[in-house]
C-alpha atoms as a PDB file:
ATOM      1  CA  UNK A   1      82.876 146.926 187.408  1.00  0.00           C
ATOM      2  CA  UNK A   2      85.350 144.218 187.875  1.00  0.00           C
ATOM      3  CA  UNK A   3      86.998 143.134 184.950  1.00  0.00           C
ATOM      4  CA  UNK A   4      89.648 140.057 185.839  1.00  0.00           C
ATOM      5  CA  UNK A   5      90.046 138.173 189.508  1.00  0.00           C
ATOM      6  CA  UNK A   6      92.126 135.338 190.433  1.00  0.00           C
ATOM      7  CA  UNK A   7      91.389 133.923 193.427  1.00  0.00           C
ATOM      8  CA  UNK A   8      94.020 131.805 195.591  1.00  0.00           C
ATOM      9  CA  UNK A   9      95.712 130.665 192.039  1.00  0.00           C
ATOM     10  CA  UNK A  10      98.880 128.399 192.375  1.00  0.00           C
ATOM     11  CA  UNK A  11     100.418 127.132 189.288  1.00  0.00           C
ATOM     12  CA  UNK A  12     103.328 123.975 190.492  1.00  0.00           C
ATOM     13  CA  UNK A  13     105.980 122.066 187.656  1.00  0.00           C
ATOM     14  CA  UNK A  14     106.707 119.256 189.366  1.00  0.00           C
ATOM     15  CA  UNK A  15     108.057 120.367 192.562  1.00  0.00           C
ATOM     16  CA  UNK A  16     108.779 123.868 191.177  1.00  0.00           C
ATOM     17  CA  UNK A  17     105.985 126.515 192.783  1.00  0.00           C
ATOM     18  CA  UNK A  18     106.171 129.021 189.807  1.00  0.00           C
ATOM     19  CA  UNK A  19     102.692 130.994 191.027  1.00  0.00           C
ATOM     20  CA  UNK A  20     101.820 130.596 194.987  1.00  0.00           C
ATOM     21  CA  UNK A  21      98.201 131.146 195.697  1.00  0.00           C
ATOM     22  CA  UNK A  22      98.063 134.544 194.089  1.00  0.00           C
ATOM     23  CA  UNK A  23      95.159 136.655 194.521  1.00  0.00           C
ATOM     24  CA  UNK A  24      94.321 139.473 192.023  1.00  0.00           C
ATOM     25  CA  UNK A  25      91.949 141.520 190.552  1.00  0.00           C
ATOM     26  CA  UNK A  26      91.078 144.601 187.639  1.00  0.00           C
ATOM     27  CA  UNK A  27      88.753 147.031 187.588  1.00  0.00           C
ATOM     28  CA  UNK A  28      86.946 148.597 184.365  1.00  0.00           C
ATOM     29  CA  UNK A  29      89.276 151.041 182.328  1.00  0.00           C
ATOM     30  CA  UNK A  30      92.057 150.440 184.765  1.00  0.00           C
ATOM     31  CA  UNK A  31      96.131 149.955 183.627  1.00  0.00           C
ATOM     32  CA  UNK A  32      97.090 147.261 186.140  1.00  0.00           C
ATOM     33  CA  UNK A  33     100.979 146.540 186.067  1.00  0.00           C
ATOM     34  CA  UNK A  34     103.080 143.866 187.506  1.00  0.00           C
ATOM     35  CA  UNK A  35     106.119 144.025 188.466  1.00  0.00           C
ATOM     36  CA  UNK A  36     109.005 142.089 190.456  1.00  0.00           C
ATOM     37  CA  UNK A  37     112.582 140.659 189.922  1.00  0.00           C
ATOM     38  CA  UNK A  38     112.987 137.934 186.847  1.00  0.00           C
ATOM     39  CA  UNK A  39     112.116 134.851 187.912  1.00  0.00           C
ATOM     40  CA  UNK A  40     109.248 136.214 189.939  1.00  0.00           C
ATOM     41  CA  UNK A  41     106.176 134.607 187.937  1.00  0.00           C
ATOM     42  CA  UNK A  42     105.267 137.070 186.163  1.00  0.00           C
ATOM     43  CA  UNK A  43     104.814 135.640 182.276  1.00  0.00           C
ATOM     44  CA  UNK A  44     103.887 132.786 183.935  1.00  0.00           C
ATOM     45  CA  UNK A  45     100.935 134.587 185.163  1.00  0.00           C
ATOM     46  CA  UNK A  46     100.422 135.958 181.576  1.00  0.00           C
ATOM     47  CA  UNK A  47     100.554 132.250 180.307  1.00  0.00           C
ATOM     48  CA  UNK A  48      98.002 131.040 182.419  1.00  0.00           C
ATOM     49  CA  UNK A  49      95.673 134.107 181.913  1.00  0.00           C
ATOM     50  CA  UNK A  50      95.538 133.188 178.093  1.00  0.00           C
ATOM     51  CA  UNK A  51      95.419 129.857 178.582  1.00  0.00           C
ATOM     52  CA  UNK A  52      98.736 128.314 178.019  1.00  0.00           C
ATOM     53  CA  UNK A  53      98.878 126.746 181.368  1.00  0.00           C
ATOM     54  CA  UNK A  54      95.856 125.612 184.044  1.00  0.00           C
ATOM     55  CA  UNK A  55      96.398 126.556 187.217  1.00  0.00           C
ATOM     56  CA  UNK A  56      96.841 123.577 189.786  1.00  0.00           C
ATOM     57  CA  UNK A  57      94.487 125.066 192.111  1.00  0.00           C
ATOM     58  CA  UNK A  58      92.803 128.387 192.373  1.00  0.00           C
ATOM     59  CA  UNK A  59      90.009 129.822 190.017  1.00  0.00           C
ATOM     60  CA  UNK A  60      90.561 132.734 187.181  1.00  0.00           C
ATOM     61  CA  UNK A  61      87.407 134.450 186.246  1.00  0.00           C
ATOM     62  CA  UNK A  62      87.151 137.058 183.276  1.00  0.00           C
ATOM     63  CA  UNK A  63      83.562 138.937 183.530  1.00  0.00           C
ATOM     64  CA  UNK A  64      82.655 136.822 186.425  1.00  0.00           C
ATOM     65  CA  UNK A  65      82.634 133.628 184.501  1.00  0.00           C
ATOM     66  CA  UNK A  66      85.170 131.331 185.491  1.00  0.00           C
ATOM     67  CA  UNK A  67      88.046 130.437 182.538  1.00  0.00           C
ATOM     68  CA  UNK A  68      90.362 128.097 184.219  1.00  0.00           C
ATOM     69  CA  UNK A  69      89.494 125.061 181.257  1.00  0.00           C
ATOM     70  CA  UNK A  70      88.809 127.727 178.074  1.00  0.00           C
ATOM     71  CA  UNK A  71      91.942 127.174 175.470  1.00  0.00           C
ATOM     72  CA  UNK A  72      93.557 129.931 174.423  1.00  0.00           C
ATOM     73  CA  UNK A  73      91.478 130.860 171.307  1.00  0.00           C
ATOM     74  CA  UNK A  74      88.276 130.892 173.353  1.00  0.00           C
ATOM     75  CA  UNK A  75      89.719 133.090 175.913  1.00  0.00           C
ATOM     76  CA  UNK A  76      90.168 135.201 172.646  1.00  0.00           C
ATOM     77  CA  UNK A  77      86.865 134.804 171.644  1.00  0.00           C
ATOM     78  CA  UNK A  78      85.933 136.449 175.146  1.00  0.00           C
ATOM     79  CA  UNK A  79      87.982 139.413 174.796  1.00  0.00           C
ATOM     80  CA  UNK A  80      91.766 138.260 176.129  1.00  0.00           C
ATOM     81  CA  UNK A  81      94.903 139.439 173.642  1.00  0.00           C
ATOM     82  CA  UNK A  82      98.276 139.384 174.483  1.00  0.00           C
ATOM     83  CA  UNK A  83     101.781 140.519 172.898  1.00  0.00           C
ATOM     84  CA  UNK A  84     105.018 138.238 173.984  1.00  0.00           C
ATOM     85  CA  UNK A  85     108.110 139.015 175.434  1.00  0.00           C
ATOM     86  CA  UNK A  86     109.737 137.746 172.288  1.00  0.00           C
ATOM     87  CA  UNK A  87     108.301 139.453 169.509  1.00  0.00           C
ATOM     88  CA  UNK A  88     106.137 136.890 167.072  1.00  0.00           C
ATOM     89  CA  UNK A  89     105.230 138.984 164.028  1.00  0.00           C
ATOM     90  CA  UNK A  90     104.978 137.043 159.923  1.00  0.00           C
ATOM     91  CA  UNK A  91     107.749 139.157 159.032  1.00  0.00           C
ATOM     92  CA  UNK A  92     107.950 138.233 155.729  1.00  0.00           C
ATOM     93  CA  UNK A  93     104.090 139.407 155.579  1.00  0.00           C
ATOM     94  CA  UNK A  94     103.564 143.514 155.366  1.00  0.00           C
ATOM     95  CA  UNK A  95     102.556 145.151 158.110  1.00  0.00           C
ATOM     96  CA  UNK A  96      98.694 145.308 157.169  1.00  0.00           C
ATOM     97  CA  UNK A  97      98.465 141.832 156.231  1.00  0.00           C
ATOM     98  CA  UNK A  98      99.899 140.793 160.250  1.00  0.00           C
ATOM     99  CA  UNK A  99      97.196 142.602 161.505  1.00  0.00           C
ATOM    100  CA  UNK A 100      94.746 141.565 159.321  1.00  0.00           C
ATOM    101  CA  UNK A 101      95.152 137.916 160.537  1.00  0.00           C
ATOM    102  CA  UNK A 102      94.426 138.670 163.666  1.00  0.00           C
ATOM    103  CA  UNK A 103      90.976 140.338 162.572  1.00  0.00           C
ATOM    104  CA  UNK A 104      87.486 138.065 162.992  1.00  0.00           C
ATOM    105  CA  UNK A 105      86.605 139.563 159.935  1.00  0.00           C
ATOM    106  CA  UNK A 106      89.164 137.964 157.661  1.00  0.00           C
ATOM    107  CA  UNK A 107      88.541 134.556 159.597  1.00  0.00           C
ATOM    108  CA  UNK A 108      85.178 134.389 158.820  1.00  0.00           C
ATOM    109  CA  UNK A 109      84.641 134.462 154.772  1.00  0.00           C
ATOM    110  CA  UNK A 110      83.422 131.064 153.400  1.00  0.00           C
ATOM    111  CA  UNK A 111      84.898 129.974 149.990  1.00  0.00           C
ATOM    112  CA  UNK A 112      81.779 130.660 148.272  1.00  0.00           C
ATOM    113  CA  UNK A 113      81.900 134.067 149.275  1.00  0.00           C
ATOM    114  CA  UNK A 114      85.382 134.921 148.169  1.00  0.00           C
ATOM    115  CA  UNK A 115      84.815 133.184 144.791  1.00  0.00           C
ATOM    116  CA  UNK A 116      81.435 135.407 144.439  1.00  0.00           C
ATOM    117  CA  UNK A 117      82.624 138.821 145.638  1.00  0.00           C
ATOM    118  CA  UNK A 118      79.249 140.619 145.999  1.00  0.00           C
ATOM    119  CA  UNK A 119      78.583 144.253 147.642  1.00  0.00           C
ATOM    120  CA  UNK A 120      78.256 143.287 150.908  1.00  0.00           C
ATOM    121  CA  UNK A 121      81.320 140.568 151.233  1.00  0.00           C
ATOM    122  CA  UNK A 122      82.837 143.744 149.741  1.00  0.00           C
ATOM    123  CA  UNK A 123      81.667 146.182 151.978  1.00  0.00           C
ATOM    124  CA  UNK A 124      82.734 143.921 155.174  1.00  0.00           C
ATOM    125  CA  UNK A 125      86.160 143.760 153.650  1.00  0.00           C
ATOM    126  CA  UNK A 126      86.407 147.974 153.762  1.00  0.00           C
ATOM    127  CA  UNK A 127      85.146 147.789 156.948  1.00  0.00           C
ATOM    128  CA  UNK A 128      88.036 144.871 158.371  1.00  0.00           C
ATOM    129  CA  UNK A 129      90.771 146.862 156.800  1.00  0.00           C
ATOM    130  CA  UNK A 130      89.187 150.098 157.884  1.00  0.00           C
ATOM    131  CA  UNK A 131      89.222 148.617 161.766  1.00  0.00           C
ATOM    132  CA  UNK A 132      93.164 147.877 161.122  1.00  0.00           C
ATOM    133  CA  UNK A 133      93.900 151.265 159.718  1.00  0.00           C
ATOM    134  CA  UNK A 134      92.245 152.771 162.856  1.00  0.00           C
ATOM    135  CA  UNK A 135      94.510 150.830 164.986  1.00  0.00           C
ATOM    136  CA  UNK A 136      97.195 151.237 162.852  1.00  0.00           C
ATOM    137  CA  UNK A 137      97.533 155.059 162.915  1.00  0.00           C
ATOM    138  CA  UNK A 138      96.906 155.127 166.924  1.00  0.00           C
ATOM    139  CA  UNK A 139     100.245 153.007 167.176  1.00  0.00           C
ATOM    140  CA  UNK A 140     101.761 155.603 164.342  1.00  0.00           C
ATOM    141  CA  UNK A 141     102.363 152.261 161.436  1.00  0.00           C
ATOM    142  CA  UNK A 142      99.429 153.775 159.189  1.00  0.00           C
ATOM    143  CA  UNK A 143     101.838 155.334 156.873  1.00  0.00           C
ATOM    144  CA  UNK A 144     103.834 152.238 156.587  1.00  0.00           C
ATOM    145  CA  UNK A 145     101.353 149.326 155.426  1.00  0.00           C
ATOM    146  CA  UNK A 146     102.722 148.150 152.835  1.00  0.00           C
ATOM    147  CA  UNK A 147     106.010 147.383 154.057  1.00  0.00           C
ATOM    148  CA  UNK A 148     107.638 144.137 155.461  1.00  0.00           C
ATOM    149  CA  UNK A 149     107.190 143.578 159.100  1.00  0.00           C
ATOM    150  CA  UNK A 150     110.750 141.938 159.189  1.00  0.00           C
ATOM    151  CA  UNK A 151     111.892 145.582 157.537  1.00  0.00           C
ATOM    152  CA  UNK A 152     110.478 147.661 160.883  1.00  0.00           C
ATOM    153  CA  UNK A 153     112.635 148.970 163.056  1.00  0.00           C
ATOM    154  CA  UNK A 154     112.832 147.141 166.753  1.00  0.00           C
ATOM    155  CA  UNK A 155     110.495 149.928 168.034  1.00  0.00           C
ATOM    156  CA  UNK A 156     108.328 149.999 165.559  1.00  0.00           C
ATOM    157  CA  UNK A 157     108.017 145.909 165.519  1.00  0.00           C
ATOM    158  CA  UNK A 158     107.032 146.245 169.148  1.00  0.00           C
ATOM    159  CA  UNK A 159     104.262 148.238 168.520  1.00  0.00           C
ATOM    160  CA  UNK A 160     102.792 146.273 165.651  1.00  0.00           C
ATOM    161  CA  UNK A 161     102.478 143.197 167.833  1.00  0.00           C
ATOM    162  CA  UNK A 162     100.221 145.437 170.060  1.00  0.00           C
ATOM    163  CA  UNK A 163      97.999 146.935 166.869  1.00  0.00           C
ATOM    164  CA  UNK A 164      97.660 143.053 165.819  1.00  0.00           C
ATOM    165  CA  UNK A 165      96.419 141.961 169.448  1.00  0.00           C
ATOM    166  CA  UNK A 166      94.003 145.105 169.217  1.00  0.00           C
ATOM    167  CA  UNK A 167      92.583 143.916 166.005  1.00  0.00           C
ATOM    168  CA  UNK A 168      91.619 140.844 167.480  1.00  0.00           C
ATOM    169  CA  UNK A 169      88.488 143.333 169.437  1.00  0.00           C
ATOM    170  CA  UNK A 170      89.945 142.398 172.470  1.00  0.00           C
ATOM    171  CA  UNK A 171      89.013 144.022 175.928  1.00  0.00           C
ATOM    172  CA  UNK A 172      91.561 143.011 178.045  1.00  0.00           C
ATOM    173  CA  UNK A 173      94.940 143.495 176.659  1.00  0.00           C
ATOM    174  CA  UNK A 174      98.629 141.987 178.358  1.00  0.00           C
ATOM    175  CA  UNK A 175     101.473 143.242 177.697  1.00  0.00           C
ATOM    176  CA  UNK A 176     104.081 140.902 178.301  1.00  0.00           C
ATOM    177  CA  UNK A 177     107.587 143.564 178.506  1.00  0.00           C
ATOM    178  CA  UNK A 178     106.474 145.803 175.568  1.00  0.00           C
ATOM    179  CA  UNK A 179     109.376 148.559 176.341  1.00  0.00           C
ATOM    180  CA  UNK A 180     112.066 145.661 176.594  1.00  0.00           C
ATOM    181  CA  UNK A 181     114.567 146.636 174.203  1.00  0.00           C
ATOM    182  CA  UNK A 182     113.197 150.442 173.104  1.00  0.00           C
ATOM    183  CA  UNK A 183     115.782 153.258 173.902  1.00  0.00           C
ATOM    184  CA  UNK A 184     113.791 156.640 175.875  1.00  0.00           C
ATOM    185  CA  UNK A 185     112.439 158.027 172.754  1.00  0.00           C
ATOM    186  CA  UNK A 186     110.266 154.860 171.745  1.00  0.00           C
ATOM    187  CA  UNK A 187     109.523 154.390 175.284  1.00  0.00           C
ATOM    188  CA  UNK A 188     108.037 157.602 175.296  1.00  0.00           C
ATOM    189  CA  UNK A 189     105.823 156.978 172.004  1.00  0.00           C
ATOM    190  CA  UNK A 190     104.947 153.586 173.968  1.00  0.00           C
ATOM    191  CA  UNK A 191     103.247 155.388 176.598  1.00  0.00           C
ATOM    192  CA  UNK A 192     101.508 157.369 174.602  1.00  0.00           C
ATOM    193  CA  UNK A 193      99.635 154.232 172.830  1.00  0.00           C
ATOM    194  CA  UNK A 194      99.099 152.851 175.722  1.00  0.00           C
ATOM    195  CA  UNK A 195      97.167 155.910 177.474  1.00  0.00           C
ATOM    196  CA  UNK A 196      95.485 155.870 173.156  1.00  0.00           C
ATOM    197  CA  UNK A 197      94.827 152.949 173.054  1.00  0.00           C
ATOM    198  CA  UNK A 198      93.340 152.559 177.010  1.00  0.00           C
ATOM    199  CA  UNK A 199      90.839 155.805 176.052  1.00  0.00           C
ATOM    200  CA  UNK A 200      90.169 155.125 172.409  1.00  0.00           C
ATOM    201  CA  UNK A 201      88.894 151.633 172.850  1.00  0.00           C
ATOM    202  CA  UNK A 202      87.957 151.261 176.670  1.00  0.00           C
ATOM    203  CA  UNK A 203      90.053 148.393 177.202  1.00  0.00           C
ATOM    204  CA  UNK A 204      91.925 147.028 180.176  1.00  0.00           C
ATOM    205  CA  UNK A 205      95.830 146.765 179.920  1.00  0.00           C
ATOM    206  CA  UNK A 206      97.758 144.731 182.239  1.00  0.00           C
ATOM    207  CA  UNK A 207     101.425 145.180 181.514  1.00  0.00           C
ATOM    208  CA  UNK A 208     104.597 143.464 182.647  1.00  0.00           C
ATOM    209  CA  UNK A 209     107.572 145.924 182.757  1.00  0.00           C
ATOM    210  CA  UNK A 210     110.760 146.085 184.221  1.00  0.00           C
ATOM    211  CA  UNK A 211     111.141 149.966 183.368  1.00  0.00           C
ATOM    212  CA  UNK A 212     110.165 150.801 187.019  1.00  0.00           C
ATOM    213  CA  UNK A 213     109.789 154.922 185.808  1.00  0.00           C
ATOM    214  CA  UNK A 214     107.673 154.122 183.149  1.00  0.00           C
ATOM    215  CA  UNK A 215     105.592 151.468 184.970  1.00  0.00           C
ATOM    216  CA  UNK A 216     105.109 154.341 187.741  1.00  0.00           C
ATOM    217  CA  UNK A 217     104.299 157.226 184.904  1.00  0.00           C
ATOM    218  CA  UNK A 218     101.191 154.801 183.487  1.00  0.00           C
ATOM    219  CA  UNK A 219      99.657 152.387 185.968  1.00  0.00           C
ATOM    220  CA  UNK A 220      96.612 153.189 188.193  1.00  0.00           C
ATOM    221  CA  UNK A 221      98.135 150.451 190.356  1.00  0.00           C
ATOM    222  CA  UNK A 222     100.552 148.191 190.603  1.00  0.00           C
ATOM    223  CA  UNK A 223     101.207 144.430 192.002  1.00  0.00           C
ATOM    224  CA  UNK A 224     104.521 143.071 193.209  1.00  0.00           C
ATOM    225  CA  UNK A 225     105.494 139.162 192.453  1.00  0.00           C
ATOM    226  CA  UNK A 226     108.311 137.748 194.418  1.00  0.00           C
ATOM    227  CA  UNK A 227     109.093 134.200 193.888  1.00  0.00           C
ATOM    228  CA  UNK A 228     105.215 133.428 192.689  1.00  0.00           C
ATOM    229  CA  UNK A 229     103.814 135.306 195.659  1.00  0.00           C
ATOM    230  CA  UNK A 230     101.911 138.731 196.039  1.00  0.00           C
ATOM    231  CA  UNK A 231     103.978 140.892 198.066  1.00  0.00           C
ATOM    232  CA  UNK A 232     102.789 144.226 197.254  1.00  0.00           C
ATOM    233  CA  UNK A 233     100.059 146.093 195.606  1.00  0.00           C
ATOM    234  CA  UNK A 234      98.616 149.437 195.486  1.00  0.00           C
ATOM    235  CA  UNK A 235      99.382 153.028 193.499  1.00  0.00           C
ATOM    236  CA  UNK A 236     102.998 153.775 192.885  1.00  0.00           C
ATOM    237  CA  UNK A 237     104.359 155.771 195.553  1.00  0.00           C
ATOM    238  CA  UNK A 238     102.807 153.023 197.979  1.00  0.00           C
ATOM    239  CA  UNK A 239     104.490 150.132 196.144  1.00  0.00           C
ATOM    240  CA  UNK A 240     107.833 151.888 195.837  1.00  0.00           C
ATOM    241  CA  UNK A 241     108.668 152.716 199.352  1.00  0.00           C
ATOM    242  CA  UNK A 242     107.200 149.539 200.738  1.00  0.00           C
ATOM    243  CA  UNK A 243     110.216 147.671 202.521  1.00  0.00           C
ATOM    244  CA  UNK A 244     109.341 144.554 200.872  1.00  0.00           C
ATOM    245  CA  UNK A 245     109.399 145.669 197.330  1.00  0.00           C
ATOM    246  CA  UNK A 246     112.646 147.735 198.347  1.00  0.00           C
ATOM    247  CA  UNK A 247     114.491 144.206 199.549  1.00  0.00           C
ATOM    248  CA  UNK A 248     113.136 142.265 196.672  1.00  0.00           C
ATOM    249  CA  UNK A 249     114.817 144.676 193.930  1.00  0.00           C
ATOM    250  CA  UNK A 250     117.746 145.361 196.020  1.00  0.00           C
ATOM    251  CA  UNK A 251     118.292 142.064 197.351  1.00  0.00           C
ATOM    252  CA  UNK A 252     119.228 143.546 201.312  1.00  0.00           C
ATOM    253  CA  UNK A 253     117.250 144.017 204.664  1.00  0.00           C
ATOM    254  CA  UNK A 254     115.694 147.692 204.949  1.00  0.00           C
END
């Protein structure tokens, strides 16, 4: 079942062609990753699949239902979480409380209801903190919920900003450079909630990473931006001895 498509998407500032008639697509349960040199397009891809930017032309559907004018908390509301390049935690919040706010549960409580606690507003409190906890201890922060998010380690950081997208029930997750900064050892642990996180909750994961190794240990496939256009896709081995992919990194003719 497809998942995600763009078809023949272009995204222009001014006379700057950031995206170039892109097409793409994800399949059910699949780890999609995308790749290419900085300046390539790549976030802003990631910005216009949550709904940061509209594409000039070309069409992004989610489920088969096209998304191009849904703001970015609809395209939540649908199933679409990200993470950021730049990591955006409450870090003077604990680390429970920053995914908490990302829960529908904790969004949804009228005043009446928290003045007038009864069993069942009860009951669906357990059962939001419960769904954080899960995700919590799949990203290895269970034990630490009551501290400071500011007080994490880098690492550590990184991976609560995925647990908080999680929380939000989300279906397709992005992962906008989640290794960027990690030395081997967290990388390591960062591959491991990934695969988790892809087999625990069925979701798809499209992740930007300029790790090339660890893109090539973890994708089912990969695409290849070069100056907002396509130039490669397909499983790793494919993608990294294609001649184009090969000048793009290293900048010379094959």
């Amino acid at each position: 079942m497809e998942i995600l498509r763009l078809e023949g998407v272009t995204v222009k500032f001014g006379g700057l062609v950031a995206v170039n008639k892109v097409d793409l697509h994800m399949d059910q349960g699949e780890i999609l990753a995308l790749i290419g040199p900085n300046g390539a397009g790549k976030t802003t891809l990631f910005n216009l699949l949550t709904g940061i930017y509209s594409p000039t032309s070309g069409t992004v559907f989610y489920k088969q239902q096209p998304v191009n004018k849904l703001k970015p908390y609809e395209r939540v509301d649908l199933g679409i979480a990200r993470t950021f390049q730049n990591i955006r935690l409450i870090k003077n919040m604990t680390v429970l409380e920053n995914v908490l706010v990302a829960h529908k549960g904790c969004n949804s409580e009228s005043v009446w209801r928290s003045m007038f606690l009864t069993s069942k507003t009860k009951q669906q409190r357990q059962n939001v903190v419960a769904d954080c906890m899960e995700v919590l201890k799949i990203v290895g922060l269970d034990s630490k919920i009551d501290e400071l998010a500011g007080n994490l380690p880098y690492g550590e950081q990184r991976l609560l900003e995925i647990a908080r997208a999680m929380a939000t029930k989300c279906r397709l997750l992005l992962l906008d450079e989640p290794a960027a900064g990690m030395n081997s050892q967290e990388k390591k642990q960062l591959v491991d909630v990934i695969r988790n996180l892809s087999k625990t909750y069925n979701v798809e994961i499209l992740i930007i990473e300029h790790d090339i190794r660890m893109v090539m240990s973890i994708a089912d496939r990969v695409v290849v931006l070069e100056h907002g256009e396509k130039i490669a896709e397909g499983i790793g081995p494919e993608v990294q001895n294609n001649p184009k992919v090969i000048k793009a990194y290293l900048g010379e003719d094959i």
